[in-house]
N, C-alpha and C. Protein backbone atom coordinates (compact mmCIF):
# COMPACT_ATOMS: atom_id res chain seq x y z
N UNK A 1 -17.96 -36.13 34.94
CA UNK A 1 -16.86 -36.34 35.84
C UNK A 1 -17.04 -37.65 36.61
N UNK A 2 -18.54 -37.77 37.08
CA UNK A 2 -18.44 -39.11 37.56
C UNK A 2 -18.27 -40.43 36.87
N UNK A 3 -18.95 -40.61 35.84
CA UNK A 3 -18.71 -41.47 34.58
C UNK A 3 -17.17 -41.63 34.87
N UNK A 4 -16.13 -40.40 34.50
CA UNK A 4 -14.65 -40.68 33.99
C UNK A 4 -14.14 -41.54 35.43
N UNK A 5 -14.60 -41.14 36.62
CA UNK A 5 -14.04 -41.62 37.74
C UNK A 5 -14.35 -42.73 38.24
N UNK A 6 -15.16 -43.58 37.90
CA UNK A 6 -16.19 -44.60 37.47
C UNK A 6 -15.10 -45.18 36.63
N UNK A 7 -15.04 -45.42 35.75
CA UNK A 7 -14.61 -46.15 34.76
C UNK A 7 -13.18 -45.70 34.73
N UNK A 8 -12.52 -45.02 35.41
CA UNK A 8 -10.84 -44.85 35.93
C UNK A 8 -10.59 -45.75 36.94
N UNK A 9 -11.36 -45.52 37.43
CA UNK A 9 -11.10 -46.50 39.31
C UNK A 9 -12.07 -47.58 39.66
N UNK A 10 -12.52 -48.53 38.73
CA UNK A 10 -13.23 -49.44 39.01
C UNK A 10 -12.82 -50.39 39.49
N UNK A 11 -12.78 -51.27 40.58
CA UNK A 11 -12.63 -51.83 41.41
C UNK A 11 -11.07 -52.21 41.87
N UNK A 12 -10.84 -50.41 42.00
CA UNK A 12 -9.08 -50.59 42.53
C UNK A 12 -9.00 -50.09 43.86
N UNK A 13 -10.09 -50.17 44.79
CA UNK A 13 -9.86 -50.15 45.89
C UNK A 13 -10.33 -48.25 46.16
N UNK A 14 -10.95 -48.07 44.78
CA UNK A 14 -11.28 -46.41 44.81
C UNK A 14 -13.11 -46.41 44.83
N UNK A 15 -13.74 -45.38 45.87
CA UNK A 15 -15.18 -45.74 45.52
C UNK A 15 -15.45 -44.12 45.26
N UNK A 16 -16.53 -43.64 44.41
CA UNK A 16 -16.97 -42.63 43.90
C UNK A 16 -18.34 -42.01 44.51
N UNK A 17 -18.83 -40.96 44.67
CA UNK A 17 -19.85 -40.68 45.28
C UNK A 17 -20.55 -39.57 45.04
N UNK A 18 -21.88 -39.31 44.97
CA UNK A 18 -22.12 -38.20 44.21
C UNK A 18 -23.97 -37.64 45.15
N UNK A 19 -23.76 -36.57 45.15
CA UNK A 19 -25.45 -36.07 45.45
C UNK A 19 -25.81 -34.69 44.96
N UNK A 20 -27.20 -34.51 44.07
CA UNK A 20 -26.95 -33.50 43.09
C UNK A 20 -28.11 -32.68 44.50
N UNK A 21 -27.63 -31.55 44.75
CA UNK A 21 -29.05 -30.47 45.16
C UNK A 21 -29.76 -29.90 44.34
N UNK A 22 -31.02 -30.24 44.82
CA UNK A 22 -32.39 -29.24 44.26
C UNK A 22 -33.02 -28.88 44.74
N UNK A 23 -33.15 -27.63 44.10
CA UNK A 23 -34.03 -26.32 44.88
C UNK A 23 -35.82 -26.99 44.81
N UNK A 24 -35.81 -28.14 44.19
CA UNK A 24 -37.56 -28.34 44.32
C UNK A 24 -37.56 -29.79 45.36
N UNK A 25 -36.65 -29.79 45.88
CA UNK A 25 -36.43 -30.84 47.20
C UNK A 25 -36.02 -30.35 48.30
N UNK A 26 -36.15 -28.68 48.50
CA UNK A 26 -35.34 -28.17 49.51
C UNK A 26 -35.61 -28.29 50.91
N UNK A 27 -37.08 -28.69 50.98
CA UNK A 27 -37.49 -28.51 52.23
C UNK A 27 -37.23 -29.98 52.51
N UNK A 28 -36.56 -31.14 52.12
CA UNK A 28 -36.09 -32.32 52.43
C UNK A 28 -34.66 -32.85 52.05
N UNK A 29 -33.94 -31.76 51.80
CA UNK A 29 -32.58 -31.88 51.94
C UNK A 29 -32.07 -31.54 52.90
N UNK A 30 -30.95 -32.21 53.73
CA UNK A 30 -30.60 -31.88 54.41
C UNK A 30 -28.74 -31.80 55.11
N UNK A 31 -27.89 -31.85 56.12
CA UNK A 31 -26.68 -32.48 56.26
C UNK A 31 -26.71 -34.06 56.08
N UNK A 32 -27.16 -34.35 57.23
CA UNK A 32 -27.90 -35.66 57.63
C UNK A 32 -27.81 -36.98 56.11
N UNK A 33 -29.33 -36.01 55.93
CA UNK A 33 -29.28 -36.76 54.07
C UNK A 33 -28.07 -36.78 52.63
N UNK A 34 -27.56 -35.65 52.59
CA UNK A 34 -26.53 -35.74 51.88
C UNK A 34 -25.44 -37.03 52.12
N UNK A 35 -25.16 -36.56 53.37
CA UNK A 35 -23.78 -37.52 53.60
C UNK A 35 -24.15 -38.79 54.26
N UNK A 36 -25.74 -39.21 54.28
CA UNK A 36 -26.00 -40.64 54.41
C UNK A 36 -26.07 -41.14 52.63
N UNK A 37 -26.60 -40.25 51.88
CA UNK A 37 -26.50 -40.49 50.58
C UNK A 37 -24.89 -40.58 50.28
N UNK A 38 -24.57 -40.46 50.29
CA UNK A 38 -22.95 -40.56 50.10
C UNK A 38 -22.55 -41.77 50.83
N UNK A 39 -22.69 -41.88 51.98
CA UNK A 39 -22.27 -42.99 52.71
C UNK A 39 -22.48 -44.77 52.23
N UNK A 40 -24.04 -44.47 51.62
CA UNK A 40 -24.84 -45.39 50.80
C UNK A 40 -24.03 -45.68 49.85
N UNK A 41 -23.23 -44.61 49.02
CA UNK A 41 -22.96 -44.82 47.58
C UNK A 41 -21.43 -45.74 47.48
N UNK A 42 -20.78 -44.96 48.71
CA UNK A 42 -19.21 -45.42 48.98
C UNK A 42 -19.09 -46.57 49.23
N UNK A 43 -20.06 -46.96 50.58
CA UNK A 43 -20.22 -48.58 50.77
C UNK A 43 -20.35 -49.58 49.49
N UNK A 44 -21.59 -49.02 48.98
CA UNK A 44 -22.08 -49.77 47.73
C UNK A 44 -20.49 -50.05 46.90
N UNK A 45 -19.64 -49.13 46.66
CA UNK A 45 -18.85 -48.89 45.80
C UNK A 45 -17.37 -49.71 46.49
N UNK A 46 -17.48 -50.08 47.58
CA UNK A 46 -16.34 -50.30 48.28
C UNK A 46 -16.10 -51.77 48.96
N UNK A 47 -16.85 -52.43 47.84
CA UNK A 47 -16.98 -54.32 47.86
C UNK A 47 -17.86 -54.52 49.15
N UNK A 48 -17.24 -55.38 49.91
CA UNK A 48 -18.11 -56.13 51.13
C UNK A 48 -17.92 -55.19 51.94
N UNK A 49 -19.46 -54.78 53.26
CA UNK A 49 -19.34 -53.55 54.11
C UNK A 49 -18.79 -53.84 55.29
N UNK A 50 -18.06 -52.81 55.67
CA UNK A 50 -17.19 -52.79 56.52
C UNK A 50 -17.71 -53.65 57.76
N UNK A 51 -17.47 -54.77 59.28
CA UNK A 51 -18.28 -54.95 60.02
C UNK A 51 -18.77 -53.87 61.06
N UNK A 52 -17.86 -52.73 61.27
CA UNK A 52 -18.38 -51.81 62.22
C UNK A 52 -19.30 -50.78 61.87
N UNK A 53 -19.53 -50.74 60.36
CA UNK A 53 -20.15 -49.91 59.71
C UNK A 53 -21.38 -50.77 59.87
N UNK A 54 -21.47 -52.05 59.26
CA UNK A 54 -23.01 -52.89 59.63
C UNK A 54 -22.96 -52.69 60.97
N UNK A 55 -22.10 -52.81 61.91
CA UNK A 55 -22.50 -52.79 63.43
C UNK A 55 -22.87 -51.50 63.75
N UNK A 56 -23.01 -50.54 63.68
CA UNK A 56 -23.43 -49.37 63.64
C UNK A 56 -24.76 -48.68 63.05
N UNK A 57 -24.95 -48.95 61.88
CA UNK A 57 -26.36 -48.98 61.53
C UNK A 57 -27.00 -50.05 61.66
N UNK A 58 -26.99 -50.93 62.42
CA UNK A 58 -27.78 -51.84 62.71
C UNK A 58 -27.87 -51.70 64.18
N UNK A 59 -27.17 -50.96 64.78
CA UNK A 59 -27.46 -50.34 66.48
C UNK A 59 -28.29 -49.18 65.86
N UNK A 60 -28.20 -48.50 65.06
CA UNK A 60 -29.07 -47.40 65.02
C UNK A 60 -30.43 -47.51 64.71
N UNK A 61 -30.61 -48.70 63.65
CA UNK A 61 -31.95 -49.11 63.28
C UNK A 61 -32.68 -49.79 64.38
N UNK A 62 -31.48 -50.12 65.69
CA UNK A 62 -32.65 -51.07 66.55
C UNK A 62 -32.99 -50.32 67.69
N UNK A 63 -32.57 -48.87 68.02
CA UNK A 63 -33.24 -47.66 68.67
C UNK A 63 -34.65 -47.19 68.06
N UNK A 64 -35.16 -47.25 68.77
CA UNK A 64 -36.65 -46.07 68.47
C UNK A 64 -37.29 -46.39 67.32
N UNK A 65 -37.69 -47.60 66.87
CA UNK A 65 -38.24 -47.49 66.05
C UNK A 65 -37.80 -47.25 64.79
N UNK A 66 -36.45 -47.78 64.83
CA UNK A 66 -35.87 -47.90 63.59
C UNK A 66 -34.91 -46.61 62.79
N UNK A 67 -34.57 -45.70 64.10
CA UNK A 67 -34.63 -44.37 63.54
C UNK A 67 -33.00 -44.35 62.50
N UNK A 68 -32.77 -43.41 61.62
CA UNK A 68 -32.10 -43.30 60.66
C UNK A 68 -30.66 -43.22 61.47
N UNK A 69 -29.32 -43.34 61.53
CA UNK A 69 -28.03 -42.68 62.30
C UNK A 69 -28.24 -41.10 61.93
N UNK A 70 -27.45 -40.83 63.04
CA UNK A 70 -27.79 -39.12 63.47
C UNK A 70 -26.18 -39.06 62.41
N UNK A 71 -26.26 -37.49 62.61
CA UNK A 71 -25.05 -36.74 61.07
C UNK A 71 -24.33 -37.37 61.91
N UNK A 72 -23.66 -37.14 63.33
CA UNK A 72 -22.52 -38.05 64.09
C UNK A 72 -21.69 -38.95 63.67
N UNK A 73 -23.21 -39.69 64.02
CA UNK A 73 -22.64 -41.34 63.46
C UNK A 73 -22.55 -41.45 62.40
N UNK A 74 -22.83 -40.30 61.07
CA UNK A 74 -22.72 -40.95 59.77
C UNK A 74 -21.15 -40.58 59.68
N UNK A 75 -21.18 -39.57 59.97
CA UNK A 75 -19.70 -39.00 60.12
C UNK A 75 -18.56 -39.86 60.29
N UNK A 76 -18.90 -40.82 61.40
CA UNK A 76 -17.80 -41.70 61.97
C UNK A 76 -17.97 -42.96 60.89
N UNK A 77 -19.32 -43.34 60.61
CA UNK A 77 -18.93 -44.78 59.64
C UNK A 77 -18.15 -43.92 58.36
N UNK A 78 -18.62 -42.80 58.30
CA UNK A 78 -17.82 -42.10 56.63
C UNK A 78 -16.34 -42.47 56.88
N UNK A 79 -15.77 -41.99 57.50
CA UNK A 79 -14.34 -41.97 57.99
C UNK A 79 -13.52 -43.13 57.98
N UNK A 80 -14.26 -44.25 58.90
CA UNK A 80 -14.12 -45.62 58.83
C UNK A 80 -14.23 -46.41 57.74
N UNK A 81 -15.22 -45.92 56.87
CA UNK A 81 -15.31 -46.65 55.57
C UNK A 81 -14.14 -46.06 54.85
N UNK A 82 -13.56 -44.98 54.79
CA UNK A 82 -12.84 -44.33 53.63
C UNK A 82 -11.08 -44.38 54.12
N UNK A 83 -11.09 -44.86 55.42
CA UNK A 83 -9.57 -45.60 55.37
C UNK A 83 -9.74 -46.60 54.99
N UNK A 84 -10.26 -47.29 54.85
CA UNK A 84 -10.45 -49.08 54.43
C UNK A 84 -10.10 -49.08 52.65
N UNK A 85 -10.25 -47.51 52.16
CA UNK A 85 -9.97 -47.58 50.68
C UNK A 85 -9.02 -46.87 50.39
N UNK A 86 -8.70 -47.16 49.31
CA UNK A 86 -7.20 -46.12 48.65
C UNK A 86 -7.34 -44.58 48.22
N UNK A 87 -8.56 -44.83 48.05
CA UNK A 87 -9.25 -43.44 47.72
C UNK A 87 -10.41 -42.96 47.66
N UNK A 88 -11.23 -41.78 47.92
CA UNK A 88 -12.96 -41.78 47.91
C UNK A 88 -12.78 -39.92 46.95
N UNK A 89 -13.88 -40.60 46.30
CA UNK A 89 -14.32 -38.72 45.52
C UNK A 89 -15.67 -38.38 45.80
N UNK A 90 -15.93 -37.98 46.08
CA UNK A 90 -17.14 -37.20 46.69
C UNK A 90 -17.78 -35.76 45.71
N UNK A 91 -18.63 -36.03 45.15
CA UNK A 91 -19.11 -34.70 44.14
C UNK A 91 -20.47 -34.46 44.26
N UNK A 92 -20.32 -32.86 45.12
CA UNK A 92 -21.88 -32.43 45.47
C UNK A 92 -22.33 -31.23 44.59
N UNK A 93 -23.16 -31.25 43.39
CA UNK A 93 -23.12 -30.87 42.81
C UNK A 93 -24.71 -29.58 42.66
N UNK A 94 -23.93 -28.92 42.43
CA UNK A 94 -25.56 -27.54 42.38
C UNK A 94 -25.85 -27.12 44.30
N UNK A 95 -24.92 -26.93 44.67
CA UNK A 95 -24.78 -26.62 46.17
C UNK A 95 -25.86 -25.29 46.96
N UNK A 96 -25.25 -24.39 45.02
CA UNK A 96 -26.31 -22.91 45.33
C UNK A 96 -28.18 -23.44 45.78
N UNK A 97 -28.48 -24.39 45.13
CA UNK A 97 -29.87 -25.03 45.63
C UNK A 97 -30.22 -25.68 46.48
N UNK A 98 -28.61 -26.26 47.68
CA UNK A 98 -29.14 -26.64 48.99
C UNK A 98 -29.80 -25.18 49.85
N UNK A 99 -30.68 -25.60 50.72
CA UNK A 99 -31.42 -24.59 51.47
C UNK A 99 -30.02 -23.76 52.50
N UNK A 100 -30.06 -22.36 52.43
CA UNK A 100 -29.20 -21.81 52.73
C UNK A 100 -28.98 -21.50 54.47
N UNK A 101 -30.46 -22.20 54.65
CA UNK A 101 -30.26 -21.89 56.25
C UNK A 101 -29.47 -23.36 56.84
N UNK A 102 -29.45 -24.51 56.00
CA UNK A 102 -28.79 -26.08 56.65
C UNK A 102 -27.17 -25.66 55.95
N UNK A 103 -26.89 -24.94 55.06
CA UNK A 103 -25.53 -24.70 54.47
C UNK A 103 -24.15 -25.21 54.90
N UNK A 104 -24.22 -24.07 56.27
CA UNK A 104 -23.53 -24.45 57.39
C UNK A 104 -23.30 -25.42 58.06
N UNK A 105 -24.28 -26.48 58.19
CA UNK A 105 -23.99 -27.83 58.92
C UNK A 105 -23.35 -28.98 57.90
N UNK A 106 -24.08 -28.84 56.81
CA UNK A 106 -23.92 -29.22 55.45
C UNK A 106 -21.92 -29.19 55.30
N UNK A 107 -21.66 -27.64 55.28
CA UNK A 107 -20.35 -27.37 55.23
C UNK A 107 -19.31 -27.98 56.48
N UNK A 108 -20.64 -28.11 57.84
CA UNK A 108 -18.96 -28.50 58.84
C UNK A 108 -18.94 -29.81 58.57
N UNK A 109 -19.95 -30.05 58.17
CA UNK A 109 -19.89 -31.87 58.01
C UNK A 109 -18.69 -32.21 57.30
N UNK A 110 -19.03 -31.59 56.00
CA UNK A 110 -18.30 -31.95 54.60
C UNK A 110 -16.76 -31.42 55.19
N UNK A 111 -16.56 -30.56 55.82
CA UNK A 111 -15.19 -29.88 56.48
C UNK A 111 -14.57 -30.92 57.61
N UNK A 112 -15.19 -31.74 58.28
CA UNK A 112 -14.82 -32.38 59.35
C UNK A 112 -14.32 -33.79 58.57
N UNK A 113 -15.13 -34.48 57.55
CA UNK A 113 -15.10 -35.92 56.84
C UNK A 113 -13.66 -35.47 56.10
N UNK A 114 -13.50 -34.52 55.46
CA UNK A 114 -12.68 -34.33 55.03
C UNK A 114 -11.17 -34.25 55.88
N UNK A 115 -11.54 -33.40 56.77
CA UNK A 115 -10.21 -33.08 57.38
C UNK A 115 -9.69 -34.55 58.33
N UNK A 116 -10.69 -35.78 58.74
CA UNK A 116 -10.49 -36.77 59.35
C UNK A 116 -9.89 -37.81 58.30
N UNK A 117 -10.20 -37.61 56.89
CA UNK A 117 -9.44 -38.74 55.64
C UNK A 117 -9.14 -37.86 54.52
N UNK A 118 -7.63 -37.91 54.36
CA UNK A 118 -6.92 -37.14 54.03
C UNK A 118 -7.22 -38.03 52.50
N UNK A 119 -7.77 -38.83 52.44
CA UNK A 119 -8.10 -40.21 51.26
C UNK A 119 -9.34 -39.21 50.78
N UNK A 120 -9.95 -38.33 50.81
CA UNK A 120 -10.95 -37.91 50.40
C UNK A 120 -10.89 -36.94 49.13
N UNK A 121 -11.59 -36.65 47.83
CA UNK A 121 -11.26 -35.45 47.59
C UNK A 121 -12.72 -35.17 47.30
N UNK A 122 -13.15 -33.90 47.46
CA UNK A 122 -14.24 -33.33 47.48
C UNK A 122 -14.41 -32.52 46.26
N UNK A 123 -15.10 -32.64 45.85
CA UNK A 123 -15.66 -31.38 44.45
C UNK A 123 -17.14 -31.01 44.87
N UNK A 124 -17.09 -29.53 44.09
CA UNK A 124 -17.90 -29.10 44.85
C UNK A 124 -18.66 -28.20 43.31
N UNK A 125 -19.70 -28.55 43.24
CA UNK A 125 -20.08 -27.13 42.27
C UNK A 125 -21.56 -26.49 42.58
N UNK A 126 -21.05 -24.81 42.14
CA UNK A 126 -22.45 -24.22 42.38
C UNK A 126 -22.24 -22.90 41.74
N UNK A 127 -23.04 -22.19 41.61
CA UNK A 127 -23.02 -20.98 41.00
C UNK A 127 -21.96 -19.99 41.91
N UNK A 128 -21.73 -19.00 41.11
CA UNK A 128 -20.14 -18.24 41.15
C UNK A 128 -20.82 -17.35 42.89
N UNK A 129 -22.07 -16.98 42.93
CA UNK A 129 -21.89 -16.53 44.28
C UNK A 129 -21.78 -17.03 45.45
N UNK A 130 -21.85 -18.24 45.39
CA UNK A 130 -21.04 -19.23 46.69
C UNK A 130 -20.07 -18.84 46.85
N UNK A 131 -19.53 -18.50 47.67
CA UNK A 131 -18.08 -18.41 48.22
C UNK A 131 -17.74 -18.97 49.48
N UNK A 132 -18.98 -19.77 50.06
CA UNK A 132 -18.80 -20.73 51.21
C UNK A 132 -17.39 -21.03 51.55
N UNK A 133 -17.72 -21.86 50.19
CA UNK A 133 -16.32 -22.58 50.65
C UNK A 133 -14.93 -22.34 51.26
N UNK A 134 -14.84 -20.89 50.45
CA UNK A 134 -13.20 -20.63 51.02
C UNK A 134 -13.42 -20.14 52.78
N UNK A 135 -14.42 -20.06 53.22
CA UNK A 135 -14.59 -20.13 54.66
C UNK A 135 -14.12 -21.91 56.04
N UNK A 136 -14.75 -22.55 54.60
CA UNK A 136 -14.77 -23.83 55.52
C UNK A 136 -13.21 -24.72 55.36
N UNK A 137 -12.69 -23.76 53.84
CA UNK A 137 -11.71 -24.59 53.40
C UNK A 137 -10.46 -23.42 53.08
N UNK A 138 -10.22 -22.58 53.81
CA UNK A 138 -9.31 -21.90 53.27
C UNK A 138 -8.08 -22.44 53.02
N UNK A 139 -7.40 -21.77 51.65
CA UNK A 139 -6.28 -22.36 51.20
C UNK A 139 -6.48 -23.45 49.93
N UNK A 140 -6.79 -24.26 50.57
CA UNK A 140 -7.48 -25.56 49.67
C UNK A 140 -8.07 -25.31 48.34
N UNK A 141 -9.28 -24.49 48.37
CA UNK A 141 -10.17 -24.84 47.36
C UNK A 141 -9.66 -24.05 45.81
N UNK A 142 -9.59 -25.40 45.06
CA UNK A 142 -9.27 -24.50 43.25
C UNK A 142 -10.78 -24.05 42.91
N UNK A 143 -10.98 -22.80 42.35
CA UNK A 143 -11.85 -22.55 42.50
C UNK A 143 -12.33 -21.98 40.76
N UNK A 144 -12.05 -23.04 39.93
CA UNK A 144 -12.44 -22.59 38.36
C UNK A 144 -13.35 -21.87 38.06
N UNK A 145 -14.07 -21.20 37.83
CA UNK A 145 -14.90 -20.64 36.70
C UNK A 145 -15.63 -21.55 35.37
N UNK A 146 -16.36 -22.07 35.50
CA UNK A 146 -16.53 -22.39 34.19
C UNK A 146 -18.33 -21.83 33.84
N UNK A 147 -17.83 -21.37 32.94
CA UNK A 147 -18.73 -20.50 31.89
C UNK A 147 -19.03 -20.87 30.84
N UNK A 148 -20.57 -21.28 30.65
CA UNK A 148 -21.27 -21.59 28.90
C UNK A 148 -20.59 -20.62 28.28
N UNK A 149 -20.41 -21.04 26.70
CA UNK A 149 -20.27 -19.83 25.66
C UNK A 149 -21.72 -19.84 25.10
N UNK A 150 -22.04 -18.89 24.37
CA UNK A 150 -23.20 -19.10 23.87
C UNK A 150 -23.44 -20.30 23.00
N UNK A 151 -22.69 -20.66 22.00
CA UNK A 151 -22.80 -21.72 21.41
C UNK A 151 -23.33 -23.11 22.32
N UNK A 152 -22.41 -23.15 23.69
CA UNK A 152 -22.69 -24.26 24.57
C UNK A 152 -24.38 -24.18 24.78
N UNK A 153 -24.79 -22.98 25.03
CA UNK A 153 -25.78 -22.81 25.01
C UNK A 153 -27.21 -23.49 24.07
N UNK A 154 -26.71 -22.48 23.20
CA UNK A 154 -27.67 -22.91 21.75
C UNK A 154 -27.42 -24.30 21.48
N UNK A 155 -26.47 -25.38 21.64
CA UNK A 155 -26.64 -26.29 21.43
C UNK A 155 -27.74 -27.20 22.39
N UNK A 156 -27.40 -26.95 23.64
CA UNK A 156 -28.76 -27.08 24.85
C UNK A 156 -29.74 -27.19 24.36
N UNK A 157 -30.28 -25.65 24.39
CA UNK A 157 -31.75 -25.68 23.97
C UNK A 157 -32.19 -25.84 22.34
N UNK A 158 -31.55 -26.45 21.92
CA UNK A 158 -31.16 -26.84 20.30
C UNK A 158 -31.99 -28.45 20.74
N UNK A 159 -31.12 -28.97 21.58
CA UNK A 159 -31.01 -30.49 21.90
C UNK A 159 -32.54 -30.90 23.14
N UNK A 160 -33.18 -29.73 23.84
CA UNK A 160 -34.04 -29.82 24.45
C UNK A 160 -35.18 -29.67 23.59
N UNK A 161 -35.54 -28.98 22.64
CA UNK A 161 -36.35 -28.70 21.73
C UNK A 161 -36.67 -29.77 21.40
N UNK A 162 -35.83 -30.13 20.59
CA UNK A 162 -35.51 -31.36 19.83
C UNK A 162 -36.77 -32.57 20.54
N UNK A 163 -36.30 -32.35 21.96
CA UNK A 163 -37.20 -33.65 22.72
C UNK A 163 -38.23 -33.12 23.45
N UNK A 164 -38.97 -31.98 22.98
CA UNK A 164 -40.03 -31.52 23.32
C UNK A 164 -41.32 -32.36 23.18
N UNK A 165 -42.16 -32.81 23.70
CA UNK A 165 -43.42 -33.93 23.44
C UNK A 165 -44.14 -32.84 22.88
N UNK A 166 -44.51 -31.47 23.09
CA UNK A 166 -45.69 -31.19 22.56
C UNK A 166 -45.29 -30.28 21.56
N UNK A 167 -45.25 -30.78 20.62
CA UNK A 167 -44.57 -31.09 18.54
C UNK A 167 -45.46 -29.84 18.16
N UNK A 168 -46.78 -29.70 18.54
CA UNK A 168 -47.78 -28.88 18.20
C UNK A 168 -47.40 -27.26 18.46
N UNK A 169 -46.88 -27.29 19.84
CA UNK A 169 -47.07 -25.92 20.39
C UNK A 169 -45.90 -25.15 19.78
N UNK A 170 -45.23 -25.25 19.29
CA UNK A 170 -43.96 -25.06 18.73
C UNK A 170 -44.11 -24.51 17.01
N UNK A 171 -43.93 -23.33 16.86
CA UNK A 171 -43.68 -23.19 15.31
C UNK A 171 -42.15 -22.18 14.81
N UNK A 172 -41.82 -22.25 13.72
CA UNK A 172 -40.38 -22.29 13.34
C UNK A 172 -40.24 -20.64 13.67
N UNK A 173 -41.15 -19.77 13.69
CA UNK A 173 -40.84 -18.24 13.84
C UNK A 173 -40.53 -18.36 15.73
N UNK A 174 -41.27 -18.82 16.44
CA UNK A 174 -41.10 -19.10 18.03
C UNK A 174 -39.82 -19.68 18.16
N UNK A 175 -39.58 -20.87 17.66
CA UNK A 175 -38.24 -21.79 17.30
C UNK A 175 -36.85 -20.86 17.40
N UNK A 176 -36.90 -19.85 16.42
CA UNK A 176 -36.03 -18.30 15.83
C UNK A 176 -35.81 -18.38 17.07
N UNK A 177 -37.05 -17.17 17.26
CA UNK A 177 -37.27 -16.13 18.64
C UNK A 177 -36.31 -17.05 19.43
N UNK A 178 -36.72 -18.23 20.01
CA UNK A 178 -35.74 -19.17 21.56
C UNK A 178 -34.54 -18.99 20.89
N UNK A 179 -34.16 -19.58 20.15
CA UNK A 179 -32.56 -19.86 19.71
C UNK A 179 -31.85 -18.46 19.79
N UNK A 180 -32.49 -17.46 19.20
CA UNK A 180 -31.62 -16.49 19.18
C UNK A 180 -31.64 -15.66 20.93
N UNK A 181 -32.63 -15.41 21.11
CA UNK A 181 -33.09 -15.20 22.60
C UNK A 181 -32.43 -15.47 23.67
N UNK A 182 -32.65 -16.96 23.96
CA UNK A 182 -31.70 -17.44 25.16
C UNK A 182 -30.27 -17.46 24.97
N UNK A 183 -29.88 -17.82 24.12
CA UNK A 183 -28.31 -17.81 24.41
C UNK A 183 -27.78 -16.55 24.44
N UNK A 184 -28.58 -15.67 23.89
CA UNK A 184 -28.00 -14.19 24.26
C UNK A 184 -27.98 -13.61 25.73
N UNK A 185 -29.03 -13.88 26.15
CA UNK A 185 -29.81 -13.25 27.73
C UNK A 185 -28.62 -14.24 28.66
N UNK A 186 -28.63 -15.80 28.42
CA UNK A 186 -27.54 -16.46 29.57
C UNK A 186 -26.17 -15.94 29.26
N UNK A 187 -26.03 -16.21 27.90
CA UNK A 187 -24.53 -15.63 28.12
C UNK A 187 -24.09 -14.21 28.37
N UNK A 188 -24.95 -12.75 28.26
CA UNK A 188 -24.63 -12.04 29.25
C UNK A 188 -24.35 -11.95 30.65
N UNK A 189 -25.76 -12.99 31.14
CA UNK A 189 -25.66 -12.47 32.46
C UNK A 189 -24.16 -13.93 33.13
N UNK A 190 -23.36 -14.79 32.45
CA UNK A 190 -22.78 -15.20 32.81
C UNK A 190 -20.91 -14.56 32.86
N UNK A 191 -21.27 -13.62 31.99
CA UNK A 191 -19.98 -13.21 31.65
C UNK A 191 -19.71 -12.21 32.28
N UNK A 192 -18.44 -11.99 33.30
CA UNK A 192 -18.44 -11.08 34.11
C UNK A 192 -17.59 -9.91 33.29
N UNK A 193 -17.82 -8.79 34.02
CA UNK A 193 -16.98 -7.65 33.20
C UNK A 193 -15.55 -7.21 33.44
N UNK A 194 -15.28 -7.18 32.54
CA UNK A 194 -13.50 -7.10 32.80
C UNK A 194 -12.57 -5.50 33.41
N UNK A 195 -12.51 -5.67 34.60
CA UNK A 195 -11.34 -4.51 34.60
C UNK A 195 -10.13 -4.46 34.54
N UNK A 196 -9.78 -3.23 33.80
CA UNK A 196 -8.11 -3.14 33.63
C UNK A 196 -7.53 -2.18 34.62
């Protein structure tokens, strides 16, 4: 998605933005970090930087020792930077692996940037038991489903195999066993059950 939006909106006055969560970075993810990562990406993406946006992190860097802008102030250069453009996309992706106790700040942030530039659109993905969102965003959020088939699957770990380094540990009866194995076990537990 970012690629297509990238190469749709390249230098038409549209900037793109993206931060993936991981659960093996959790104890250093944060609101703060997300949407300075974002802030980083938009600027980058949005030709020459705004002057109040340099005037702003450059008041922040000359407090204390250089300290980072607080979520606040990232908030306000976000805003400021994203009227200056025709459009901003924002895609935070694997959300279920931000730490669930920052969620919430995470969410008013992303709820406030949004609701201040109507120029924004937000995507959001994470596993189906999030339902955050329709809290922070009621009304708003399309909320797809998308589900491996098994095939999507088996082609995966078809294609991960494939680039396995250790060639050795691997023999064609084990090979079986995975292929047939995993795509069975994910695509159950992805497929919800149908009532009539």
């Amino acid at each position: 998605m970012i690629d297509t939006l990238c190469d749709k909106f390249d230098g038409k006055g549209v900037a793109v933005a993206c931060f993936y969560c991981d659960f093996h970075a959790h104890k250093s993810q944060s609101a703060t970090g997300v949407l300075a990562a974002v802030l980083k990406q938009l600027v980058a993406g949005a030709g020459p930087i705004p002057g109040e946006i340099k005037e702003a992190f450059e008041r922040a860097q000359a407090k204390l020792d250089g300290r980072t802008p607080r979520l606040t102030e990232i908030q306000t250069m976000l805003t400021r930077l994203v009227t200056s453009l025709q459009r901003a996309f924002i895609c935070i992706n694997a959300l279920d692996e931000f730490p669930k106790k920052q969620r919430p700040e995470l969410w008013d942030s992303l709820e406030h940037v949004v609701r201040e530039c109507p120029k924004i659109r937000l995507f959001t993905t994470g596993r189906r038991h999030i339902q955050e969102v329709k809290r922070y965003f009621p009304g708003h959020p399309d909320l797809p489903a998308i589900t491996p088939t098994r095939e999507d699957i088996r082609e995966y770990v078809t294609m991960r195999l494939k680039k396995d380094p250790e060639l050795d540990a691997m023999d064609t009866k084990l090979e079986v066993d995975i292929l047939r194995i995993i795509p069975d076990k994910i695509s159950e537990a992805c497929v919800k059950p149908v009532h009539s």
